[in-house]
Protein backbone atom coordinates (compact mmCIF):
# COMPACT_ATOMS: atom_id res chain seq x y z
CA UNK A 1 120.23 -138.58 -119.15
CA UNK A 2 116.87 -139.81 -120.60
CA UNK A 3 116.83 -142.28 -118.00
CA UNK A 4 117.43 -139.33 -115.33
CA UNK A 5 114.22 -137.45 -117.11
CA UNK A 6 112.18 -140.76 -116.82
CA UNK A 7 112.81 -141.08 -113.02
CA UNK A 8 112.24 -137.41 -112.72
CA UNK A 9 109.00 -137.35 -114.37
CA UNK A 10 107.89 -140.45 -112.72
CA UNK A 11 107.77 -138.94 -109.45
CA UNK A 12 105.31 -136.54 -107.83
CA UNK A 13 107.32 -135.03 -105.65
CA UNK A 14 109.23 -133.84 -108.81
CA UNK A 15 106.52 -132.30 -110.71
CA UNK A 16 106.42 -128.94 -111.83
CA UNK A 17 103.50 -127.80 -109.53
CA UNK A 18 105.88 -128.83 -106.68
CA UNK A 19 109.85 -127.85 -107.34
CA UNK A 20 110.92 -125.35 -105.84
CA UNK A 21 108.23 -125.36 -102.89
CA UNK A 22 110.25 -124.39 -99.43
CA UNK A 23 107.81 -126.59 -97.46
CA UNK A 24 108.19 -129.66 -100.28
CA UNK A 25 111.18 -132.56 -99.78
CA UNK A 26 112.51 -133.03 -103.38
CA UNK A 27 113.87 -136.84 -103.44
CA UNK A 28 116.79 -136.12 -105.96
CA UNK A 29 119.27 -138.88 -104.90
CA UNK A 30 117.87 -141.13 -107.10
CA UNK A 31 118.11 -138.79 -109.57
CA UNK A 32 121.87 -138.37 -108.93
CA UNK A 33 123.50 -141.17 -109.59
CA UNK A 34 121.84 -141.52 -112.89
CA UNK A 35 123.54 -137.94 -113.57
CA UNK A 36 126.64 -138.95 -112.56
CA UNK A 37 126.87 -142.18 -114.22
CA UNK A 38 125.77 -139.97 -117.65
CA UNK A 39 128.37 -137.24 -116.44
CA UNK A 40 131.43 -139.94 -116.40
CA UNK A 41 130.13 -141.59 -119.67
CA UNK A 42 130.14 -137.99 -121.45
CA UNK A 43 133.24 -136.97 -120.27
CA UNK A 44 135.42 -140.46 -121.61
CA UNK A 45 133.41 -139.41 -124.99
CA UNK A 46 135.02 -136.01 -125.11
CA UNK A 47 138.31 -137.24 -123.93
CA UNK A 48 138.14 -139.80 -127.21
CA UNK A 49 136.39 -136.86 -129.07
CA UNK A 50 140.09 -135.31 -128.39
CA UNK A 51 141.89 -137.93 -129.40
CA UNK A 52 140.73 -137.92 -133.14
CA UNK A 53 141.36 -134.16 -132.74
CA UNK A 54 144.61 -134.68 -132.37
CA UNK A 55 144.53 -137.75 -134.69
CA UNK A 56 143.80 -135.26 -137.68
CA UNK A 57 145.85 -132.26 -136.47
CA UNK A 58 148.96 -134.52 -137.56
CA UNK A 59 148.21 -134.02 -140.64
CA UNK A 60 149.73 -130.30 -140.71
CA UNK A 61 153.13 -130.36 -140.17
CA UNK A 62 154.28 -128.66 -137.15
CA UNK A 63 151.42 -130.61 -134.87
CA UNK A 64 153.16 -134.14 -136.34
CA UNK A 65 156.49 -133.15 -133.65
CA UNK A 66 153.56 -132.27 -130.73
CA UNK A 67 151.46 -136.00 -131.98
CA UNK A 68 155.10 -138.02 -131.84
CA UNK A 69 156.13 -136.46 -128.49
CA UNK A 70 152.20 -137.07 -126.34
CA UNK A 71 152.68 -140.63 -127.63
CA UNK A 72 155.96 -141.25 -126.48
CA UNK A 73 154.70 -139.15 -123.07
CA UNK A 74 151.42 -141.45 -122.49
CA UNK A 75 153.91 -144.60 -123.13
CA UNK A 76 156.06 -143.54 -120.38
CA UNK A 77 153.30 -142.59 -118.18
CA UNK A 78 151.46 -146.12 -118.66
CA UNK A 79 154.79 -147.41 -117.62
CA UNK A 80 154.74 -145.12 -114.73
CA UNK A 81 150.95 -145.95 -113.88
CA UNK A 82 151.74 -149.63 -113.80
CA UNK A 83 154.54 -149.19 -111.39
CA UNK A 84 153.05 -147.04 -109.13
CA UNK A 85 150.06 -149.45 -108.79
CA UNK A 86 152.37 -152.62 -107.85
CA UNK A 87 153.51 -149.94 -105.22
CA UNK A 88 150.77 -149.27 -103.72
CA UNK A 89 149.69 -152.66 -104.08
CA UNK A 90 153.07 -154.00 -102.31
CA UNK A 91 151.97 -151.85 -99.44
CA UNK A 92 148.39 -152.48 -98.96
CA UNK A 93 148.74 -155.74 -98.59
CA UNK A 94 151.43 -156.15 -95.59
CA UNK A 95 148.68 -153.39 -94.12
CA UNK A 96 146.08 -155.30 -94.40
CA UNK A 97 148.46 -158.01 -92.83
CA UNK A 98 149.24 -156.20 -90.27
CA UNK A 99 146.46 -154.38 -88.99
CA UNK A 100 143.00 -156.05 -91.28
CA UNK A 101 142.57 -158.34 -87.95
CA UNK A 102 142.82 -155.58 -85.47
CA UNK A 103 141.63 -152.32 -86.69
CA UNK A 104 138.04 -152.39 -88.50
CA UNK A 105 139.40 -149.52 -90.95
CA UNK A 106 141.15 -151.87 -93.01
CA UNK A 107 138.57 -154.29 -93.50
């Protein structure tokens, strides 16, 4: 996000004289992708944020059963995630086969 304030304050067009101006282009998609890069990066640090959460909720008793169960879920689902990928994969590629030569969609 600092990054996203440098680039902001670096440009004219962004100043505070000049946002907000109807008659004024505001060039914000460089601006953007600096957000959303920052917006991904925060939200994997509140999903690990979670994670130790959870980490010292086992410590009380009743939350152990709920801790034992989402580990044996996210197991599963990794298994799940892994299959479904050589899926997809198995039919992307007779696709691309297929059609890569003849249609420029699957390029």
């Amino acid at each position: 996000r600092i990054q996203a304030y440098v680039k902001a304050g670096s440009e004219d067009a962004l100043s505070s004289a000049v946002i907000g101006h109807p008659e004024e282009f505001m060039p914000l998609a460089g601006i953007c992708q600096t957000l959303a890069l920052s917006n991904q990066l925060l939200s994997f640090l509140v999903l690990i944020a979670w994670v130790k959460v959870l980490k010292y909720l086992s410590l009380i008793g009743f939350f152990r059963l709920l801790i034992r169960v989402l580990e044996r879920c996210a197991a599963e689902l990794m298994v799940f995630a892994a299959l479904l990928l050589v899926l997809f994969f198995a039919f992307a590629v007779p696709f691309f086969v297929a059609l890569g030569v003849t249609d420029g969609d699957f390029v």
